[in-house]
Protein backbone atom coordinates (compact mmCIF):
# COMPACT_ATOMS: atom_id res chain seq x y z
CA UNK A 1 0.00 0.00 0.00
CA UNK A 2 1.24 3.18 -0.85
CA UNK A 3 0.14 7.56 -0.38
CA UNK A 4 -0.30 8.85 -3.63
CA UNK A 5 -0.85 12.24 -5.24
CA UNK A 6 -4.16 12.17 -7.10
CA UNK A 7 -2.39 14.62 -9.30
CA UNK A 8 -0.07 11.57 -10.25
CA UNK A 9 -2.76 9.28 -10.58
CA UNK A 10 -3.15 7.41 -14.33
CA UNK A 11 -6.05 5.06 -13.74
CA UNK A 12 -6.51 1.58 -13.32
CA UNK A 13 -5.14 1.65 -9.67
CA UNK A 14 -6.46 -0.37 -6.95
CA UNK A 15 -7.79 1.73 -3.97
CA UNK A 16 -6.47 0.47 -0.86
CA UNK A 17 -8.19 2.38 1.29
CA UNK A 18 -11.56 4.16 1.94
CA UNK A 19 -12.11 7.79 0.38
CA UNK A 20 -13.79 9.80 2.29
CA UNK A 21 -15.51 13.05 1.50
CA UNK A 22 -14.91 16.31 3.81
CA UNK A 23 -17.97 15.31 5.28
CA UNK A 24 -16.72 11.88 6.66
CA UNK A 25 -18.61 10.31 3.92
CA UNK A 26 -17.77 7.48 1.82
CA UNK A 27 -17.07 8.48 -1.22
CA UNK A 28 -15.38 5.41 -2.80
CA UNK A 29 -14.92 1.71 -1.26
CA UNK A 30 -11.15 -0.17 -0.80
CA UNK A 31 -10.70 -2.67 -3.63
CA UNK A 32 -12.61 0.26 -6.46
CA UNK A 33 -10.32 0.15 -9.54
CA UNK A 34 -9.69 4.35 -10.66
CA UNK A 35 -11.22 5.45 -13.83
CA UNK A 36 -9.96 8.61 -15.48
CA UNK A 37 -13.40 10.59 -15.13
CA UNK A 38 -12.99 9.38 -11.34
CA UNK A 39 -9.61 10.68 -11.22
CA UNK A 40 -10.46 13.64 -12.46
CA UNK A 41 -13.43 15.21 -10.16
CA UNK A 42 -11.41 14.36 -7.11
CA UNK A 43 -9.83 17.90 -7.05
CA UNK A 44 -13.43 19.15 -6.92
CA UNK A 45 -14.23 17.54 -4.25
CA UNK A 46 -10.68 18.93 -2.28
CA UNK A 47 -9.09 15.06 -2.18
CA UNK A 48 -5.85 15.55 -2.33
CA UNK A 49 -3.72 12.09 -1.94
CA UNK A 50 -5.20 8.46 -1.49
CA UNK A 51 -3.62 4.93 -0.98
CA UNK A 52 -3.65 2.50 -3.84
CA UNK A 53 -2.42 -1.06 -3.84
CA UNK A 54 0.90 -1.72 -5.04
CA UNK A 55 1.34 -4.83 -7.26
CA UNK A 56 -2.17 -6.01 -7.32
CA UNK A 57 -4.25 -7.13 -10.71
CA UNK A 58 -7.29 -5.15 -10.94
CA UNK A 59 -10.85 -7.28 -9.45
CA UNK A 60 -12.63 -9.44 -11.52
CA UNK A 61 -15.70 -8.21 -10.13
CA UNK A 62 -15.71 -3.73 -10.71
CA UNK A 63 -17.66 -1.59 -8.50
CA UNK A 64 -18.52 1.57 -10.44
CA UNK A 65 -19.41 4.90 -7.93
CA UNK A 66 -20.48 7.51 -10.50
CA UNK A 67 -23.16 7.88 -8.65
CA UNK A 68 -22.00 8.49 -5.86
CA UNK A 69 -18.65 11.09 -7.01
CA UNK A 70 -21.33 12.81 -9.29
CA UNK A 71 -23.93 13.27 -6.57
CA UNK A 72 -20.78 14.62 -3.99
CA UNK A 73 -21.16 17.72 -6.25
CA UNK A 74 -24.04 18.88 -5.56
CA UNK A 75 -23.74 18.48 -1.77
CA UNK A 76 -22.43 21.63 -1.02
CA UNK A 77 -24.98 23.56 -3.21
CA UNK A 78 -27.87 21.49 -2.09
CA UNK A 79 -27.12 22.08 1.61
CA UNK A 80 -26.85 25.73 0.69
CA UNK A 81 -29.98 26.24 -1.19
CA UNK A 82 -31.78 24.07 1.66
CA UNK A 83 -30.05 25.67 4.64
CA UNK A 84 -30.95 28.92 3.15
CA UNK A 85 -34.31 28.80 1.86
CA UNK A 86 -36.99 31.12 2.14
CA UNK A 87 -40.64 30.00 1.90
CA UNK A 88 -41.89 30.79 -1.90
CA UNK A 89 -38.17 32.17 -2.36
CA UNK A 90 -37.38 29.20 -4.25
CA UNK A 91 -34.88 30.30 -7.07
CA UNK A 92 -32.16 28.34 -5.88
CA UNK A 93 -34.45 25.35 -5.61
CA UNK A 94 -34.90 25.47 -9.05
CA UNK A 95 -30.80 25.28 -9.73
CA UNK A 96 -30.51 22.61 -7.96
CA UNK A 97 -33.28 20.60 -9.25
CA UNK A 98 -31.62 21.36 -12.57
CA UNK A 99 -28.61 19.71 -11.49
CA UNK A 100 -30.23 16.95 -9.95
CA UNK A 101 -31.88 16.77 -13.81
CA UNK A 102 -28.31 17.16 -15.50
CA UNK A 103 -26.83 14.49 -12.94
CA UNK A 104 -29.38 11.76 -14.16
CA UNK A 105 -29.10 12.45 -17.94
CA UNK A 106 -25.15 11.65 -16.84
CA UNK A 107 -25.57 8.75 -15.12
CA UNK A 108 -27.36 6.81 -17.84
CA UNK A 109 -25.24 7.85 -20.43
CA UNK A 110 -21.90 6.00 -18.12
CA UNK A 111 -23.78 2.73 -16.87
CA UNK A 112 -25.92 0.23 -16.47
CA UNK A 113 -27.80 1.42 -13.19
CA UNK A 114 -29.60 -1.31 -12.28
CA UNK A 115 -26.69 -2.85 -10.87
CA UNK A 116 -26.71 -0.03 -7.93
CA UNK A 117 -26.96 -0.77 -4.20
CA UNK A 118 -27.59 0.91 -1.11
CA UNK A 119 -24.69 1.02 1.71
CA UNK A 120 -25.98 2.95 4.96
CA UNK A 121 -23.95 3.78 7.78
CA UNK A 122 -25.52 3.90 10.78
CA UNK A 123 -25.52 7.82 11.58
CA UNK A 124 -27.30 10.18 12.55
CA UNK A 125 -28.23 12.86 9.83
CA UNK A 126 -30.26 16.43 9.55
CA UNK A 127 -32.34 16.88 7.47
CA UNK A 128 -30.80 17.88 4.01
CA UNK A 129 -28.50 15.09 3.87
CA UNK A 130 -31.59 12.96 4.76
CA UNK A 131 -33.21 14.95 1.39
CA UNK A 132 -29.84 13.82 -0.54
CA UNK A 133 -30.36 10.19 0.60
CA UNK A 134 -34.08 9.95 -0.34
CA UNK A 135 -33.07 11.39 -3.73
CA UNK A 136 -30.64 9.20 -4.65
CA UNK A 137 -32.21 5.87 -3.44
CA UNK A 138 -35.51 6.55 -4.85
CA UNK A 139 -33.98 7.31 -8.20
CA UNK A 140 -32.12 4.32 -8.00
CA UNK A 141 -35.33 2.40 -6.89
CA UNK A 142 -36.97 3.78 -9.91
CA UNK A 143 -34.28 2.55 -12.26
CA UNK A 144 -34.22 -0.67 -10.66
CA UNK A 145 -37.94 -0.91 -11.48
CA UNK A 146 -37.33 -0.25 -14.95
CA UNK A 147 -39.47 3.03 -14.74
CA UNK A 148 -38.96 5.75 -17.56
CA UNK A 149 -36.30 8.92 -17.90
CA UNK A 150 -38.68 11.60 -17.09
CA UNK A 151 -40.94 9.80 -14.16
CA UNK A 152 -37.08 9.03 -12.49
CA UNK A 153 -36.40 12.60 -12.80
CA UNK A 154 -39.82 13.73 -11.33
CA UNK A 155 -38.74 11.19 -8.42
CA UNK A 156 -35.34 12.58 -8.21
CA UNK A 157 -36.79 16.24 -7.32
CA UNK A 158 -39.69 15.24 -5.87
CA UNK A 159 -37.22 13.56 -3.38
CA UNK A 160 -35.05 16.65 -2.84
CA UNK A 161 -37.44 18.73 -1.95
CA UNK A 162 -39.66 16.47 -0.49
CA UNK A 163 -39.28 17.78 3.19
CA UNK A 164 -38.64 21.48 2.39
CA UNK A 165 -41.86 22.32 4.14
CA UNK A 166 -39.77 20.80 8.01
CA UNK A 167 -37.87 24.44 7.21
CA UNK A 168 -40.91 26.41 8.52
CA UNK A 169 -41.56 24.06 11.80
CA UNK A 170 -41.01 25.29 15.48
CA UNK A 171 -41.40 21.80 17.01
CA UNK A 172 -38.23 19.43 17.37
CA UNK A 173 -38.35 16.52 14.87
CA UNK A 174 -34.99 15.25 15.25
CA UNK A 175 -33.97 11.77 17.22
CA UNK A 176 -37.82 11.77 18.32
CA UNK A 177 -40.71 9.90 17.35
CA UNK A 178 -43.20 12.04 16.27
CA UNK A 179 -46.05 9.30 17.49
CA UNK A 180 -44.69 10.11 21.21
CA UNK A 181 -45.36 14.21 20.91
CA UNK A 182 -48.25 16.30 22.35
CA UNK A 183 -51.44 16.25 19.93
CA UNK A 184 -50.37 19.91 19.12
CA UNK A 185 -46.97 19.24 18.30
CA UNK A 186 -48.14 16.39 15.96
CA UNK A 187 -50.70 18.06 14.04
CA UNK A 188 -47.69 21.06 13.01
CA UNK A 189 -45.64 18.26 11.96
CA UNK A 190 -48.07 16.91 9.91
CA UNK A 191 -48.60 19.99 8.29
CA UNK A 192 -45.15 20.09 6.60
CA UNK A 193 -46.29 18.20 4.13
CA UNK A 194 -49.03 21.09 3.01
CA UNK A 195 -46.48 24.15 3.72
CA UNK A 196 -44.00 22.63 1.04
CA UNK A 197 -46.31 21.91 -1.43
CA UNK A 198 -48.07 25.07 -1.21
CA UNK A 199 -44.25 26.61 -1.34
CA UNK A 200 -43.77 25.42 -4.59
CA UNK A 201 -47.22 25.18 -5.92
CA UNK A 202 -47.16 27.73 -8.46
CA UNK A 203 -43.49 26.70 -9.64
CA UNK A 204 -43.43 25.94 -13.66
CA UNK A 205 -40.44 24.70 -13.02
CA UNK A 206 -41.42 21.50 -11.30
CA UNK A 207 -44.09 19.21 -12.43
CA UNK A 208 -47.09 18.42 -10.90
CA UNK A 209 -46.13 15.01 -10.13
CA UNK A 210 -43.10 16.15 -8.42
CA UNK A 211 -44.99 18.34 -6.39
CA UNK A 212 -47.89 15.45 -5.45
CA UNK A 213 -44.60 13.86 -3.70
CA UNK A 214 -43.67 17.22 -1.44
CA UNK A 215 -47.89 16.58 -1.00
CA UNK A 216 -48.22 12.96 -0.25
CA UNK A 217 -45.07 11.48 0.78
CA UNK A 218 -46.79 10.16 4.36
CA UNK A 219 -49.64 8.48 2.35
CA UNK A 220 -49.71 5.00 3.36
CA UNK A 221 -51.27 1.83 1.42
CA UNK A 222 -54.46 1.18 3.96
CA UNK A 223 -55.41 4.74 4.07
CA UNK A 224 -53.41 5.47 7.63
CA UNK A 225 -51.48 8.49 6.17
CA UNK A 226 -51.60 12.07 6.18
CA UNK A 227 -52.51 14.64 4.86
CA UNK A 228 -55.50 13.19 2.99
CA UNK A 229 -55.93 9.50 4.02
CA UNK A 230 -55.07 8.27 0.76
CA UNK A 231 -55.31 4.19 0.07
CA UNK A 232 -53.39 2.60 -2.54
CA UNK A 233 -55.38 2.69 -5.76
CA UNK A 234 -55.36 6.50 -5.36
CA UNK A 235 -51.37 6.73 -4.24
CA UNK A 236 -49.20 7.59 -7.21
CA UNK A 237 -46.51 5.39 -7.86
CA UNK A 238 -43.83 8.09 -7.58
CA UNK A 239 -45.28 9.14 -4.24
CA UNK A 240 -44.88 4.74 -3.56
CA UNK A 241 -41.48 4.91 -4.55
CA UNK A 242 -40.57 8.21 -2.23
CA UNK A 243 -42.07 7.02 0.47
CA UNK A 244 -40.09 3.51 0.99
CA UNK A 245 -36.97 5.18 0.81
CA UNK A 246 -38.12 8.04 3.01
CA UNK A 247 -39.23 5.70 5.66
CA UNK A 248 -36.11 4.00 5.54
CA UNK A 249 -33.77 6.97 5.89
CA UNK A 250 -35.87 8.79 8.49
CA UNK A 251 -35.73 5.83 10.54
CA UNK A 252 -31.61 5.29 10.51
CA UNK A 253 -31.23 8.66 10.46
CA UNK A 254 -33.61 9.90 13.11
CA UNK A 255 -35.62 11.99 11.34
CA UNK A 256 -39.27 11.84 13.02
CA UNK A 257 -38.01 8.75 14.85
CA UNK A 258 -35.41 8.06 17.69
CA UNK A 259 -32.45 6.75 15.98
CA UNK A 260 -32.53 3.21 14.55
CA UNK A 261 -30.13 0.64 13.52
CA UNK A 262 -30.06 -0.29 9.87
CA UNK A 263 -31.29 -3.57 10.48
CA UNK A 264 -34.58 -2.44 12.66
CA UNK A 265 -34.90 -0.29 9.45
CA UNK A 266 -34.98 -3.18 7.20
CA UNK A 267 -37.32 -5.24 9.75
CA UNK A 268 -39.83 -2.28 9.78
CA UNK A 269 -40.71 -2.64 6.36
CA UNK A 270 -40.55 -6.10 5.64
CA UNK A 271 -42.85 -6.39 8.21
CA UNK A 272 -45.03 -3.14 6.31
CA UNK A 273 -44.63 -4.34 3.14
CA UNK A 274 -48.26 -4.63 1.46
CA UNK A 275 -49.42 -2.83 4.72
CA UNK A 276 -48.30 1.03 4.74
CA UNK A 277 -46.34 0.15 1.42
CA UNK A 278 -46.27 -0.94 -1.69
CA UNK A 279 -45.39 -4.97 -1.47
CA UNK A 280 -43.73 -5.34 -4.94
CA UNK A 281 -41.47 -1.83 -4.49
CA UNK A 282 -40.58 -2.60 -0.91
CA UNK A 283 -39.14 -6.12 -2.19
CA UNK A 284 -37.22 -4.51 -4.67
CA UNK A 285 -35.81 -2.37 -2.51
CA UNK A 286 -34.88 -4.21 0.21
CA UNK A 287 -33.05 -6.79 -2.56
CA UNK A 288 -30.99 -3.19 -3.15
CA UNK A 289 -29.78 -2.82 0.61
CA UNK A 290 -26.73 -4.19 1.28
CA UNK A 291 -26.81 -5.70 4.98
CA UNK A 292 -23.40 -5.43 5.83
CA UNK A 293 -21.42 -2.29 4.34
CA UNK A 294 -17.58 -2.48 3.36
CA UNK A 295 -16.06 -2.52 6.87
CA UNK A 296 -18.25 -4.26 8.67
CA UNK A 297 -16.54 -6.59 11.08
CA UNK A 298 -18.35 -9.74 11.10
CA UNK A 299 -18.38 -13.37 13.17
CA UNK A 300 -18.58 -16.60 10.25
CA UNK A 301 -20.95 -19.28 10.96
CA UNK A 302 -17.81 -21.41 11.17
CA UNK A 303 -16.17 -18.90 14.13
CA UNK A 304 -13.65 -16.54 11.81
CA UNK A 305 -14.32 -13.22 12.16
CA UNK A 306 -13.65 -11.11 9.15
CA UNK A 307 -13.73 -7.78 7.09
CA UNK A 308 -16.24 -6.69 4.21
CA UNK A 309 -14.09 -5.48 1.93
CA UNK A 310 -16.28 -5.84 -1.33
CA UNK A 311 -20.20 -6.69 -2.36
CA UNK A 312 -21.07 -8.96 -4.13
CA UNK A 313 -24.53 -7.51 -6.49
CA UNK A 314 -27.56 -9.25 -6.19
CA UNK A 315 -26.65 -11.39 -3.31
CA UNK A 316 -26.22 -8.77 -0.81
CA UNK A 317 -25.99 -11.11 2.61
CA UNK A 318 -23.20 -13.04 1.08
CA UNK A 319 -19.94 -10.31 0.38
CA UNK A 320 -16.50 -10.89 -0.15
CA UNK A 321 -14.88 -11.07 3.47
CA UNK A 322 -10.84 -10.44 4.02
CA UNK A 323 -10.54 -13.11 7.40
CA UNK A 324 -8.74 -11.42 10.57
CA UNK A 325 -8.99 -14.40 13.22
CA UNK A 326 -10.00 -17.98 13.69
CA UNK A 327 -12.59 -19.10 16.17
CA UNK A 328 -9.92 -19.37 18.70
CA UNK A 329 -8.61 -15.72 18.32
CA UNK A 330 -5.38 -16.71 16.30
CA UNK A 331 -4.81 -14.27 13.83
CA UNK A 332 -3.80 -15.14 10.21
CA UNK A 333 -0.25 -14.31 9.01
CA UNK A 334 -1.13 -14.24 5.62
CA UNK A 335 -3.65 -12.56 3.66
CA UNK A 336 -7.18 -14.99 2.92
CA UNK A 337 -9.89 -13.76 1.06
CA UNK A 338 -13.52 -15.45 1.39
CA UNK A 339 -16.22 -14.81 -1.28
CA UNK A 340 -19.42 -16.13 0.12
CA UNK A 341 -20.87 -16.38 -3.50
CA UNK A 342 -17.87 -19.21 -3.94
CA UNK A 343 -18.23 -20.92 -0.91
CA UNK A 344 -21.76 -21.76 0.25
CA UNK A 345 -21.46 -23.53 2.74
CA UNK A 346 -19.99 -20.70 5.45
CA UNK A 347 -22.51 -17.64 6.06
CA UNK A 348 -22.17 -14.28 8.59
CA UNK A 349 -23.19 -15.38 11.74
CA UNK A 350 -23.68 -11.94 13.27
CA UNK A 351 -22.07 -8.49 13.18
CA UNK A 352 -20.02 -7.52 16.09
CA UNK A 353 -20.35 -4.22 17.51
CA UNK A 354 -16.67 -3.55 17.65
CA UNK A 355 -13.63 -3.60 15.29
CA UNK A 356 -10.33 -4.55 15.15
C-alpha cells in the first residue's frame, strides 16, 4: 500500500483504502479500480492524496461509484440552497433541481444502473443530507424498477425537496418519534407536508407530479397516512417509490423517529410491506440494501471473524470477506480472502459491535 498524489494518478489503480468526502462520507470503497473521469473530479471535491495497492491485478468483479462522485457535487450547493431557503423564495431550488436533472441524464449515459446498491452507515443525519439520501435511493429504486427517464427525474426532485416544508416548523423533529409528541406538536408536523407543497405550488419549473410527492409522501397503502388519508389505488406510484426510501432513511437517520439501527430499518418494512407500502417496491428495494457495508466486522458461521471489503450484487448477505482471526482468536499471518458467493457452505453469523 502506498500515499499517492491524485495529481499523479493514471487510472486503473487499486484503492487500498476508503475515500472519504470532507464530510466523513464514503465516497469510494477499498478494492474500487480508478477510472480517469474518477480521477479527475477528485480535485473538486478537495481530495488531495489516497492509498492505492501496489502490485495487485485489478478485481474481476468492478464496483462503479459515479453515482456516488457525481452526486458529492451537488452536496455543497444542495445544503446551501436548503439551509438557506426562504418559503416561496425558491430560485435556488430550481438550480438545484436542474442539477439533480443534469446528474441523471449523466448517469445513464456512463452505466448500467440497475446494478446499484444501497450502503448505509448507521448515523445520525439532519435533514438535508436525509433529502440527498431519499433522492438518490428513490432514483435508483426507480431505475431498478425499470421506470422511464422523465418519471425518475420527477422522483429525483420530488425527493429533494420532499421535506422542504420541516424548514418552517417550530417543534423538534430530530432523534424523536413524532407518534410520542403532544397532539399539538403532531398536528404542526403533519402539516409540513401542506407548507412545502403550497411553497412550490405555483413553480413551472417542477411538475405536478413532483410536487404530489412534497404533498403525499406520508400516504400509506391502507389509508393510515396524512394529509389526505389516501389508500393505494389513489397513491401515485412516484409518491410509492418516495415514500419507501423516506421511511427507511428517516428511521436510521432519526428523522421523526429516535435513531434506529439499519437492520430495525430493514425489519420495519418487511414487516409493512403490502401494509403502509407498496409490497412489490418494498421487495425490490430491500433486494438493493446491502446488509453489511464495506467494513463491517463480522463473526462466520464457522467462528472466523472477518472484514467486508467488497459486495457482491444481487446477493447482498453473502460479500466478499478479508478473514482477521479464527474461532480461537489466532490471527492469520497471511492474507485470505472469502467470497461467500464461492463458498456456500460458510454464512455471517452476526455483526459484532466492535472492530479490530
Amino acid at each position: 500500500m502506498k500515499k499517492i498524489s491524485v495529481k499523479n494518478l493514471q487510472g486503473g489503480e487499486i484503492l487500498a483504502k476508503d475515500v472519504y468526502t470532507v464530510e466523513f462520507h464514503v465516497l469510494m470503497t477499498k478494492g474500487t479500480v480508478l477510472k480517469k473521469e474518477y480521477i479527475d473530479k477528485l480535485p473538486l471535491l478537495k481530495i488531495e492524496f489516497v492509498y492505492i495497492e501496489e502490485n495487485e491485478e485489478p478485481k474481476e468483479q468492478e464496483q462503479d461509484y459515479e453515482f456516488n462522485i457525481m452526486a458529492q457535487e451537488m452536496v455543497g450547493k444542495v445544503k446551501f440552497a436548503l439551509e438557506h431557503h426562504i418559503y416561496k423564495n425558491n430560485k435556488e431550488l430550481e438550480n438545484i433541481c436542474t442539477m439533480t436533472e443534469d446528474l441523471i441524464e449523466s448517469i445513464l449515459v456512463e452505466k448500467e444502473v440497475s446494478s446499484y446498491m444501497i450502503e448505509m452507515k448507521e448515523e445520525k443525519n439532519d435533514m438535508i443530507t436525509h433529502s440527498l439520501h431519499v433522492c438518490s435511493f428513490a432514483t435508483m429504486l426507480a431505475f431498478r424498477l425499470g421506470m422511464d427517464k422523465n418519471l425518475a427525474i420527477d422522483i429525483a426532485k420530488g425527493g429533494l425537496l420532499h421535506d422542504i416544508g420541516l424548514r418552517y416548523l417550530t417543534i423538534p423533529y430530530e432523534n424523536c418519534d413524532i407518534d410520542r409528541l403532544s397532539i399539538q406538536e403532531q398536528t404542526e408536523y403533519r402539516k409540513h407536508t401542506i407548507n412545502g407543497y403550497v411553497s412550490l405550488g405555483q413553480e413551472s419549473w417542477l411538475t405536478e407530479r413532483a410536487k404530489k410527492i412534497v404533498l403525499l409522501h406520508h400516504e400509506y397503502e391502507n389509508g393510515s397516512g396524512y394529509p389526505m388519508n389516501l389508500t393505494s389505488e389513489r397513491i401515485p406510484d412516484a409518491v410509492k417509490i418516495i415514500s419507501i426510501c423516506d421511511v427507511f432513511d428517516e428511521m436510521i437517520s432519526g428523522i421523526g423517529f429516535c435513531h434506529r439501527k439499519v437492520q430495525e430499518a430493514i425489519e420495519f418494512l418487511k414487516y409493512n410491506g403490502g401494509q403502509l407500502f407498496y409490497k412489490n417496491y418494498t421487495e425490490v428495494f430491500l433486494s438493493m440494501i446491502v446488509h453489511y457495508p464495506v467494513g463491517s466486522i463480522v463473526r462466520l458461521s464457522n467462528g472466523d471473524m472477518g472484514k467486508v471489503i467488497r459486495q457482491n450484487p444481487k446477493f447482498n448477505e453473502r460479500p466478499v470477506i478479508e478473514l482477521l482471526c479464527n474461532a480461537e482468536g489466532k490471527k492469520y499471518e497471511k492474507k485470505k480472502i472469502l467470497d461467500l458467493c464461492k463458498t456456500l457452505n460458510v454464512f455471517i453469523a452476526y455483526e459484532e459491535d466492535s472492530v479490530e
